[in-house]
N, C-alpha and C. Protein backbone atom coordinates (compact mmCIF):
# COMPACT_ATOMS: atom_id res chain seq x y z
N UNK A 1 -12.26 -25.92 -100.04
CA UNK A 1 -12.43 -25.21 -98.80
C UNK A 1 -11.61 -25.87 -97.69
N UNK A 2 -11.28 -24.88 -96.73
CA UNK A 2 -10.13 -25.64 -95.78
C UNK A 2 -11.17 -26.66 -95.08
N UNK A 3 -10.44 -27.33 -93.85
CA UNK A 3 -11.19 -28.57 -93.35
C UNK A 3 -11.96 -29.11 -94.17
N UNK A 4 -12.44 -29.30 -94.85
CA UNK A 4 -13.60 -29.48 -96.19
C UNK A 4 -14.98 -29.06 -95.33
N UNK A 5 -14.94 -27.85 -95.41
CA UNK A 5 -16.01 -27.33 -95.08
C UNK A 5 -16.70 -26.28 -96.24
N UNK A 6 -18.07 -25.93 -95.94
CA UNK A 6 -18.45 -25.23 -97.23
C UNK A 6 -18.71 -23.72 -96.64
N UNK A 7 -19.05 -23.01 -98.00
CA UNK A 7 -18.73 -21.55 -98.08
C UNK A 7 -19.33 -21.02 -96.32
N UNK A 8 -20.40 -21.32 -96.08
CA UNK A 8 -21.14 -20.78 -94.64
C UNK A 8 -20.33 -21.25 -93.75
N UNK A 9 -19.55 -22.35 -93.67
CA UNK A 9 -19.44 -22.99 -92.13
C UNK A 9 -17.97 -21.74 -92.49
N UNK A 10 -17.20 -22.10 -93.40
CA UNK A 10 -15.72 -20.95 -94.15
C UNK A 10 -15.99 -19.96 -93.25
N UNK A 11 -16.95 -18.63 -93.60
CA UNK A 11 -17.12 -17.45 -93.37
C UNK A 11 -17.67 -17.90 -91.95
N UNK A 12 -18.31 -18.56 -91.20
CA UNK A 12 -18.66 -18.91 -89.73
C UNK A 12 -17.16 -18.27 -88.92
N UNK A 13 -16.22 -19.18 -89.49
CA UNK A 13 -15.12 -19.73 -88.77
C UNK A 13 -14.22 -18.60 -88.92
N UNK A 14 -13.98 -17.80 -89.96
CA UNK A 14 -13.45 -16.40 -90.45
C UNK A 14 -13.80 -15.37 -89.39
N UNK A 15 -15.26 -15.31 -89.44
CA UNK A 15 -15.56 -14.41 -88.52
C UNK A 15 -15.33 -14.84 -86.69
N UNK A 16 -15.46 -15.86 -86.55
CA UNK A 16 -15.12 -16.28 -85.30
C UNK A 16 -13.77 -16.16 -84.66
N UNK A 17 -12.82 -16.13 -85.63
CA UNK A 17 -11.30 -16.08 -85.50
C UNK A 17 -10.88 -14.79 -85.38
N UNK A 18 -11.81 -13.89 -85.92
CA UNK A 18 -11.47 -11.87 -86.36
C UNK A 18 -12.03 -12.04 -84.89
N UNK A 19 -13.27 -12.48 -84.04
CA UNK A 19 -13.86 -11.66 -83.18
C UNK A 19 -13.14 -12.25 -81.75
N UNK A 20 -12.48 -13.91 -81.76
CA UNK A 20 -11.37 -14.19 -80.93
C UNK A 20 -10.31 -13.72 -81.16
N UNK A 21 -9.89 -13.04 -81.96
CA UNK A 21 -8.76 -12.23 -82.03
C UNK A 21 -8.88 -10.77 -81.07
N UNK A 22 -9.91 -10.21 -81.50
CA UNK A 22 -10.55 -8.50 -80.74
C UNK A 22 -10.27 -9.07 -79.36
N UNK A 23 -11.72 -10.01 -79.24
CA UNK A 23 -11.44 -10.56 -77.61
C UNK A 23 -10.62 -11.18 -77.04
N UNK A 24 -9.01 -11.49 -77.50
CA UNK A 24 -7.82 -12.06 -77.11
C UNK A 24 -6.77 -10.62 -76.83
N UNK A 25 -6.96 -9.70 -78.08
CA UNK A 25 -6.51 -8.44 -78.22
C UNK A 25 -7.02 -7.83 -76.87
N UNK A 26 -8.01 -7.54 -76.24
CA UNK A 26 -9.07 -6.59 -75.65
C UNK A 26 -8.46 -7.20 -74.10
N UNK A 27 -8.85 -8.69 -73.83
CA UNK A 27 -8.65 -9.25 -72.73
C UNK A 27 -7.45 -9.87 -72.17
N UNK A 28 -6.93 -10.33 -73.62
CA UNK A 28 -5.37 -10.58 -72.81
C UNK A 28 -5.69 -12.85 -73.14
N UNK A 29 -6.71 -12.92 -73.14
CA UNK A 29 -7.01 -14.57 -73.16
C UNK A 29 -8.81 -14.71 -73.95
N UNK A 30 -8.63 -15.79 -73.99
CA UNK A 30 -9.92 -16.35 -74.43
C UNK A 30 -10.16 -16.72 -75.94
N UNK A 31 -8.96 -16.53 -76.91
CA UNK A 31 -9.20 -16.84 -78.23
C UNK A 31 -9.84 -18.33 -78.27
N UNK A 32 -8.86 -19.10 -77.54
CA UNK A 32 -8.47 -20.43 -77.87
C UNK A 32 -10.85 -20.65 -77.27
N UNK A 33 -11.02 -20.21 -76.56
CA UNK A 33 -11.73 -21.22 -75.96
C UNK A 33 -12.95 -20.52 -77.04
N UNK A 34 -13.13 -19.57 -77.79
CA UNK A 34 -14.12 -18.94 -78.52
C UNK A 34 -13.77 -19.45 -79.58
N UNK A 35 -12.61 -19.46 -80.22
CA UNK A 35 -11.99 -20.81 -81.72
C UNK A 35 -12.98 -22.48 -81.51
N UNK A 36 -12.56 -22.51 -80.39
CA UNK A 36 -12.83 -24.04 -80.51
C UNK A 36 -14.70 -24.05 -80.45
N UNK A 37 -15.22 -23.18 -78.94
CA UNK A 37 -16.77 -23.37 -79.34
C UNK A 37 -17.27 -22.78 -80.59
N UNK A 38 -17.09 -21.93 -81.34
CA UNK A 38 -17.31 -21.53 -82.91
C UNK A 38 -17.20 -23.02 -83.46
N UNK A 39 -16.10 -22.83 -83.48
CA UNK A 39 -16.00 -24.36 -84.81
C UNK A 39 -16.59 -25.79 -84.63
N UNK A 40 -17.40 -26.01 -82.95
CA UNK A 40 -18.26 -27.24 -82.99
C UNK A 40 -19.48 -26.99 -83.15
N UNK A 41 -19.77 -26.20 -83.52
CA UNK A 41 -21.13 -25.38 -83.99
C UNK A 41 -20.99 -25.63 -85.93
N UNK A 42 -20.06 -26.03 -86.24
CA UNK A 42 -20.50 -26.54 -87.87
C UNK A 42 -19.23 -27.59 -88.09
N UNK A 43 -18.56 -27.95 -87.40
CA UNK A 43 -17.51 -29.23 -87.18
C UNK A 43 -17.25 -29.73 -85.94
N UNK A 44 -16.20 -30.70 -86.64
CA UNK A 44 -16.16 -31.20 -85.11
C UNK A 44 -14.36 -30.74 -84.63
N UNK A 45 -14.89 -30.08 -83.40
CA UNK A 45 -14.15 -28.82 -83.11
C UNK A 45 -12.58 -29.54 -82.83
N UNK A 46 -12.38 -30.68 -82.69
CA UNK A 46 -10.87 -31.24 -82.61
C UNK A 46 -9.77 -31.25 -83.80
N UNK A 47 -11.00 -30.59 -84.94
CA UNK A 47 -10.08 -30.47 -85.87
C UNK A 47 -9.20 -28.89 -86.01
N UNK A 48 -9.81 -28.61 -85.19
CA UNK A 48 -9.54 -27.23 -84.92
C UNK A 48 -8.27 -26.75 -83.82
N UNK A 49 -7.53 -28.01 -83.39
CA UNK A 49 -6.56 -28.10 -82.33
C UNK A 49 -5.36 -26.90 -82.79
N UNK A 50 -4.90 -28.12 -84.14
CA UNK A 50 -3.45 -27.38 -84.57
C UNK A 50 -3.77 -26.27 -85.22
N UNK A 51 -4.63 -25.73 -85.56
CA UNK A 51 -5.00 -24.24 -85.82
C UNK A 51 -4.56 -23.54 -84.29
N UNK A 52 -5.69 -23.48 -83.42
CA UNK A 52 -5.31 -22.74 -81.77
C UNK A 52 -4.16 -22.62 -81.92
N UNK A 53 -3.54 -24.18 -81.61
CA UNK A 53 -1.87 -24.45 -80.89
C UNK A 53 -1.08 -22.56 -81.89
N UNK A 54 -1.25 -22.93 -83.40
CA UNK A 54 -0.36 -22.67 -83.89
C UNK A 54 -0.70 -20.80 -84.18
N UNK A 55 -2.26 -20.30 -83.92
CA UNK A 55 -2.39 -18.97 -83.38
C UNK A 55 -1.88 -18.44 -82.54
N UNK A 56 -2.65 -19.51 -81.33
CA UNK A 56 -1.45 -18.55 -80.08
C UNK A 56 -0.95 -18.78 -79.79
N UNK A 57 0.45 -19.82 -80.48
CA UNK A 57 2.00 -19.48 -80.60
C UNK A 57 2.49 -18.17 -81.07
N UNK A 58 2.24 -17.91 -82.09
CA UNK A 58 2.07 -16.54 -82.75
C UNK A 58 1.99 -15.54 -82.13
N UNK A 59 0.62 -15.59 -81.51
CA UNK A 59 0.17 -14.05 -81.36
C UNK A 59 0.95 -13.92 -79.95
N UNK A 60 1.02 -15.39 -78.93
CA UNK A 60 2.05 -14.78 -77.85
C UNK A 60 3.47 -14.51 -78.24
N UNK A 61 4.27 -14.99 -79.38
CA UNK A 61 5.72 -14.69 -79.32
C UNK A 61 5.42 -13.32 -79.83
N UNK A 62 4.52 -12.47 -80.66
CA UNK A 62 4.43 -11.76 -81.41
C UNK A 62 4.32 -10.77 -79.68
N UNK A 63 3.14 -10.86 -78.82
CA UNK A 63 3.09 -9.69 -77.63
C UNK A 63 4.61 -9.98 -76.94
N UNK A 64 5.03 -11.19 -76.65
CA UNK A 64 6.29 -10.98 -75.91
C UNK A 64 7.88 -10.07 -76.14
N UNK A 65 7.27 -9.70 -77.51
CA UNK A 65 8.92 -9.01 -77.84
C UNK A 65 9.83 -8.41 -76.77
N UNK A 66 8.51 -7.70 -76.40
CA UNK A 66 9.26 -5.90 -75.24
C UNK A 66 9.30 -6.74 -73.77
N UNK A 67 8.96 -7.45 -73.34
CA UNK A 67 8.97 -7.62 -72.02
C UNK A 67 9.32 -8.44 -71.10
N UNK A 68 10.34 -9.56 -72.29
CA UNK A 68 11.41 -10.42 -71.67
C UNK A 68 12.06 -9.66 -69.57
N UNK A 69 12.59 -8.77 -69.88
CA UNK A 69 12.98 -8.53 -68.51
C UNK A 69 11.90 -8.25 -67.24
N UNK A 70 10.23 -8.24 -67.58
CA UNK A 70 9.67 -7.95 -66.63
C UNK A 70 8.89 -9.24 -66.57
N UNK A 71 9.71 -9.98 -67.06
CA UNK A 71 8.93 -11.39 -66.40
C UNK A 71 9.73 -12.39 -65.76
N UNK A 72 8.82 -12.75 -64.76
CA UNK A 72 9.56 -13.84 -63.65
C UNK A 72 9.84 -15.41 -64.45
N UNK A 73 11.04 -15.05 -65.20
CA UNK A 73 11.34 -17.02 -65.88
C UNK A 73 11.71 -18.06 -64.92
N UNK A 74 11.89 -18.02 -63.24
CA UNK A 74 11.80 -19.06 -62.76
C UNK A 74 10.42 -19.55 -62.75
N UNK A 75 9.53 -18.43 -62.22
CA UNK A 75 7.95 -19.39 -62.57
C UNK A 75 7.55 -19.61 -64.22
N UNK A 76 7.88 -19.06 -64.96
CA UNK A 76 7.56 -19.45 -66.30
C UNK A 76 8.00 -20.61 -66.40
N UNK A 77 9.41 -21.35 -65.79
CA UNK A 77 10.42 -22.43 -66.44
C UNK A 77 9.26 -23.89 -65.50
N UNK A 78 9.06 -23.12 -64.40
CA UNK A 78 8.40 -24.28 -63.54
C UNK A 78 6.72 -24.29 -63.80
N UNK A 79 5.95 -23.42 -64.66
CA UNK A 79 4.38 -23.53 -65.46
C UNK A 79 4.89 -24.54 -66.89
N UNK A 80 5.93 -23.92 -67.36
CA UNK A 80 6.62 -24.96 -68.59
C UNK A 80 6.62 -26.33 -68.37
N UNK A 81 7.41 -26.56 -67.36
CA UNK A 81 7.65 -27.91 -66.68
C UNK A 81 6.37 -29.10 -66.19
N UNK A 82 5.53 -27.98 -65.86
CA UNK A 82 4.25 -28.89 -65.34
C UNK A 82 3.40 -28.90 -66.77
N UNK A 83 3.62 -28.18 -67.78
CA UNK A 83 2.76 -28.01 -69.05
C UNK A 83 3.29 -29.73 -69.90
N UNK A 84 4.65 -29.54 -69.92
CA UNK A 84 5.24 -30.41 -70.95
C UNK A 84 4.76 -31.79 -70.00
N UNK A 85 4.40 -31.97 -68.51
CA UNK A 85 3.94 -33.27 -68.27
C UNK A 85 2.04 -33.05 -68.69
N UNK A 86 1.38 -32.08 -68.43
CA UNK A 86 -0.47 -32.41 -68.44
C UNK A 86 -0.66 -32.22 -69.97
N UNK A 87 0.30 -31.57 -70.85
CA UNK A 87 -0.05 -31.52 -71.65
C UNK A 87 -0.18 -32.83 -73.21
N UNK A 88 0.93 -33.67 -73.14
CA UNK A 88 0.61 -35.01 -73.40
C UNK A 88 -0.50 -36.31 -73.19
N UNK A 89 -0.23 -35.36 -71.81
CA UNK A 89 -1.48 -36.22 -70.92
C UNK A 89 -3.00 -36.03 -71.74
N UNK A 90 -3.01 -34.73 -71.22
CA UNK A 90 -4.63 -34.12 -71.85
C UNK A 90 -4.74 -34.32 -73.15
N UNK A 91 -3.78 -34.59 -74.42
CA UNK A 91 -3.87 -35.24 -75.28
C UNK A 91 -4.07 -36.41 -75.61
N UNK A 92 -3.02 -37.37 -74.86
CA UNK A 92 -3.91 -38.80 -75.00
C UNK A 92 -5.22 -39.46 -73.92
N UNK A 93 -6.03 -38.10 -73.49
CA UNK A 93 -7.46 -38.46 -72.99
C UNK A 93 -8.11 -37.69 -74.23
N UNK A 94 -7.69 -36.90 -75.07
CA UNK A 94 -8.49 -36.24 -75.96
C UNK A 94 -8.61 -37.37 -77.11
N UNK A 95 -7.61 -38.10 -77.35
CA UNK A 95 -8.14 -39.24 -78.44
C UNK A 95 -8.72 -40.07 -78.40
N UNK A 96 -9.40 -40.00 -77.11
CA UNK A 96 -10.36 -41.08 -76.68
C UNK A 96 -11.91 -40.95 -76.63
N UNK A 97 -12.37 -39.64 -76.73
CA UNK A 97 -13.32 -39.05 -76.61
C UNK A 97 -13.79 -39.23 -78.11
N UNK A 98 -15.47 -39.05 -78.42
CA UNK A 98 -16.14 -38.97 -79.37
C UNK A 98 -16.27 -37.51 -79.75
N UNK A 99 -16.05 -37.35 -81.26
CA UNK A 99 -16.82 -35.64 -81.27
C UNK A 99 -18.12 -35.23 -80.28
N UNK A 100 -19.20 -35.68 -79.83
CA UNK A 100 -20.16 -35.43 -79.10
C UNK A 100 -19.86 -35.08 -77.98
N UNK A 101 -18.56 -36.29 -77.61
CA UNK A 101 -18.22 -35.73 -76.08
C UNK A 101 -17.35 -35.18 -75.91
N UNK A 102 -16.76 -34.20 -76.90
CA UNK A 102 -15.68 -33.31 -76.94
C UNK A 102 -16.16 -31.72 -76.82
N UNK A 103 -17.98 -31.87 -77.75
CA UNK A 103 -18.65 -31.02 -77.77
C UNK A 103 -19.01 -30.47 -76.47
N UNK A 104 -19.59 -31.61 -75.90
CA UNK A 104 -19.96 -32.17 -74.40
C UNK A 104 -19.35 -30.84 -72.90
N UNK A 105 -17.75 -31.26 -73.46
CA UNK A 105 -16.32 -31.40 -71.96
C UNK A 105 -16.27 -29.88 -72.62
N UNK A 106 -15.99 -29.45 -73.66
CA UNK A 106 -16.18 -27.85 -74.03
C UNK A 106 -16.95 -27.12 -73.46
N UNK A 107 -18.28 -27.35 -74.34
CA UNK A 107 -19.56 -26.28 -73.36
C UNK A 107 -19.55 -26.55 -72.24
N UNK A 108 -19.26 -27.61 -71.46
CA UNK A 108 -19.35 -27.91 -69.85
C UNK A 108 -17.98 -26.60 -69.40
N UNK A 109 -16.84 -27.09 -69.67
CA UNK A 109 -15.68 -26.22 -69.84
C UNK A 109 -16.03 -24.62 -69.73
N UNK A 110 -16.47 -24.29 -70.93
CA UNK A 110 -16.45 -22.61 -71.11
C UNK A 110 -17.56 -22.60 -70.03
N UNK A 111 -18.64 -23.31 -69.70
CA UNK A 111 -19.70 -22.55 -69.12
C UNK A 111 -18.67 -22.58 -67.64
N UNK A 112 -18.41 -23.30 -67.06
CA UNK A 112 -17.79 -23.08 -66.09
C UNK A 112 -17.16 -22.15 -65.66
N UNK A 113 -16.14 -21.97 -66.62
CA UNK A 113 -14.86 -20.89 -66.17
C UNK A 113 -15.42 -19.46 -66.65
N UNK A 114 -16.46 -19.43 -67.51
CA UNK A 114 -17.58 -18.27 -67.83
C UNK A 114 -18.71 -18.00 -66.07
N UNK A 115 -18.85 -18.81 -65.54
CA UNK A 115 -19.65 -18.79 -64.36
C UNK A 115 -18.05 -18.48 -62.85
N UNK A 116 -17.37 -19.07 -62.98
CA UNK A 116 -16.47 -18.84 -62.35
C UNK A 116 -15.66 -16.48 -62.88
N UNK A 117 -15.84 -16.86 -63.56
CA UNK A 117 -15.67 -15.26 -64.07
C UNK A 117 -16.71 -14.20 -63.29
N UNK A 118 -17.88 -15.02 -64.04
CA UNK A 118 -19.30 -14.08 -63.48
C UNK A 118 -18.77 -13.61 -62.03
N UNK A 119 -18.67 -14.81 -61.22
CA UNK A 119 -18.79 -14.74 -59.48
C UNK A 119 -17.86 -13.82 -59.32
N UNK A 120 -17.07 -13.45 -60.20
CA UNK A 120 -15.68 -12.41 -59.54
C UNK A 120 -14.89 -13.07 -58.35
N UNK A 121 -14.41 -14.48 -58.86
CA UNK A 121 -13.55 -15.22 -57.98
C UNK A 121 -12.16 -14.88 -58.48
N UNK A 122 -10.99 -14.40 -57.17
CA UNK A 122 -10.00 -13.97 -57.14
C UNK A 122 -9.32 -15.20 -56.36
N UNK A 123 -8.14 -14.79 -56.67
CA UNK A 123 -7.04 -15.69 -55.88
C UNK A 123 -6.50 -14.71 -55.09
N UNK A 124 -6.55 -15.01 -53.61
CA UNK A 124 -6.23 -14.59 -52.52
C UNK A 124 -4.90 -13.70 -52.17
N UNK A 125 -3.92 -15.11 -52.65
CA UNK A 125 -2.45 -14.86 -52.94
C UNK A 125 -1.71 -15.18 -53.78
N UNK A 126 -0.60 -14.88 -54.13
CA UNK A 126 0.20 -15.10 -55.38
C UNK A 126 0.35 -16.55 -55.34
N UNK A 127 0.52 -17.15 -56.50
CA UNK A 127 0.53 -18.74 -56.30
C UNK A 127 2.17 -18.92 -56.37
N UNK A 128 2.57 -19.62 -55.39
CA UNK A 128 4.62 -19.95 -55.50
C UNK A 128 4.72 -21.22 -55.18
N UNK A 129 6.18 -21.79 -55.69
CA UNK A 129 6.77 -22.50 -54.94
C UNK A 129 6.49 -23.87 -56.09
N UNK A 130 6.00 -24.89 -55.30
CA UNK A 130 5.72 -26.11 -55.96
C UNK A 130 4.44 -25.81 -56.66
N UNK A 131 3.30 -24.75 -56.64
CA UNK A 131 2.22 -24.76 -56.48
C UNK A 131 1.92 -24.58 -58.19
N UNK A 132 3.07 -23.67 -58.65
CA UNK A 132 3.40 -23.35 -60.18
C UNK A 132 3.51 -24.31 -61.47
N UNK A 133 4.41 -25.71 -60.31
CA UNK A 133 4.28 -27.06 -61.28
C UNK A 133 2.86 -27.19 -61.23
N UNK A 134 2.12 -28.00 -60.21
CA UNK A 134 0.78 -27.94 -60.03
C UNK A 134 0.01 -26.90 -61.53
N UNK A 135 0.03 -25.84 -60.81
CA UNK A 135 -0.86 -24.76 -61.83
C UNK A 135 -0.26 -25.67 -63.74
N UNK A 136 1.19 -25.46 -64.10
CA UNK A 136 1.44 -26.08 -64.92
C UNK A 136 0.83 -26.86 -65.80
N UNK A 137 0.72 -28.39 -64.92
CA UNK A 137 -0.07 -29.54 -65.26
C UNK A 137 -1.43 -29.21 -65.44
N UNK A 138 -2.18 -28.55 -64.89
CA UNK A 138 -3.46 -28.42 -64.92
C UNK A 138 -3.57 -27.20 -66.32
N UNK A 139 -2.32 -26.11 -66.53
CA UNK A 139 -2.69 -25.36 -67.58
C UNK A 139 -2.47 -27.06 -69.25
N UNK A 140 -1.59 -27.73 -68.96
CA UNK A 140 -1.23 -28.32 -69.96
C UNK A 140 -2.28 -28.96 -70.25
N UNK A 141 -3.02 -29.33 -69.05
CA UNK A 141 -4.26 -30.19 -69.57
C UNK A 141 -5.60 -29.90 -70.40
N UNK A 142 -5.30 -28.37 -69.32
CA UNK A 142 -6.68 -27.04 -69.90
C UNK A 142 -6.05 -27.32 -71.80
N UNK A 143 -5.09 -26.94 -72.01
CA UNK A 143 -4.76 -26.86 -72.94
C UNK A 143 -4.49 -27.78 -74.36
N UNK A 144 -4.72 -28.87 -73.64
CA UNK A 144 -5.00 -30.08 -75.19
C UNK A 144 -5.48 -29.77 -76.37
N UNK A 145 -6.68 -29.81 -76.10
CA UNK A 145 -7.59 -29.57 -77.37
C UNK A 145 -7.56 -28.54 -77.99
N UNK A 146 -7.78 -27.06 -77.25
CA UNK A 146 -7.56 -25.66 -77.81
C UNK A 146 -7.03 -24.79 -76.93
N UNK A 147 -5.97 -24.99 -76.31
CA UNK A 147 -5.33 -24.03 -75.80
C UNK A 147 -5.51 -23.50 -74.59
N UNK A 148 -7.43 -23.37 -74.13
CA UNK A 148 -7.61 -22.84 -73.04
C UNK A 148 -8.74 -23.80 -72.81
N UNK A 149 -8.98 -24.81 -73.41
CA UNK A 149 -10.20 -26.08 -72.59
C UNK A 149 -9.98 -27.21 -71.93
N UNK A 150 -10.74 -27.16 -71.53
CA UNK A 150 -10.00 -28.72 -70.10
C UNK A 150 -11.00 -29.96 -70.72
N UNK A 151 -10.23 -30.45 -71.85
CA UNK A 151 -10.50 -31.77 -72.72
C UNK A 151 -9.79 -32.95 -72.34
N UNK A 152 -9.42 -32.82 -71.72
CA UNK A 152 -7.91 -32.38 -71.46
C UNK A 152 -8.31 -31.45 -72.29
């Protein structure tokens, strides 16, 4: 069995991946952060990194085909830029952590940005300028562990 996990935790993680897929399909985001809380519910969910990373590599080069020209690549090049610095980062704070407190910075994580959702908090104005590196670093960090959790 993959991860050496057995037949229940298998089919757990199967189905968790079909229903972050719908709700990645449906919403546009959220695989990564429904992958990772699924899988600390019968592992320990860091093993579950290079799986995320290597989904939604995929499934975004796979939506980007058609729409290279309606996207702004100076802010993409400068979210890139701040990614390739938080995102190392948020990795070597993730090897420091215990499975418990990875479990921990997750559910703390999703409940948050799940309560931040609830409130129907908007951003005012478009974010520009330097503010994109900023956003960057903080997505690279969100993004350590699974893509969309701040485990880094």
């Amino acid at each position: 069995m993959p991860f050496d996990l057995g037949l229940g935790p298998t089919i757990w993680m199967g189905f968790a991946i079909l229903v972050a897929g719908f709700i990645r399909g449906y919403s546009g985001f959220g695989f990564s952060a429904m992958v990772i809380a699924a899988s600390s519910v019968v592992t320990n969910p860091l093993h579950f990194v290079a799986v995320v990373v290597i989904l939604e590599t995929a499934m975004s080069l796979q939506a980007a085909k058609g729409i290279g020209p309606d996207i702004d690549w100076r802010r993409v090049w400068m979210l890139l830029a701040g990614a390739v610095v938080g995102l190392p980062l948020g990795l070597w704070l993730l090897t420091g952590v215990s499975e418990t407190a990875a479990r921990a910075m997750i559910s703390g994580y999703i409940l948050l940005m799940c309560a931040v959702l609830l409130a129907g908090w908007r951003l005012r104005s478009e974010v520009r300028g330097p503010w994109n590196l900023v956003a960057g670093v903080v997505s690279g960090l969100a993004n350590a562990p699974g893509m969309d959790l701040f485990l880094a």
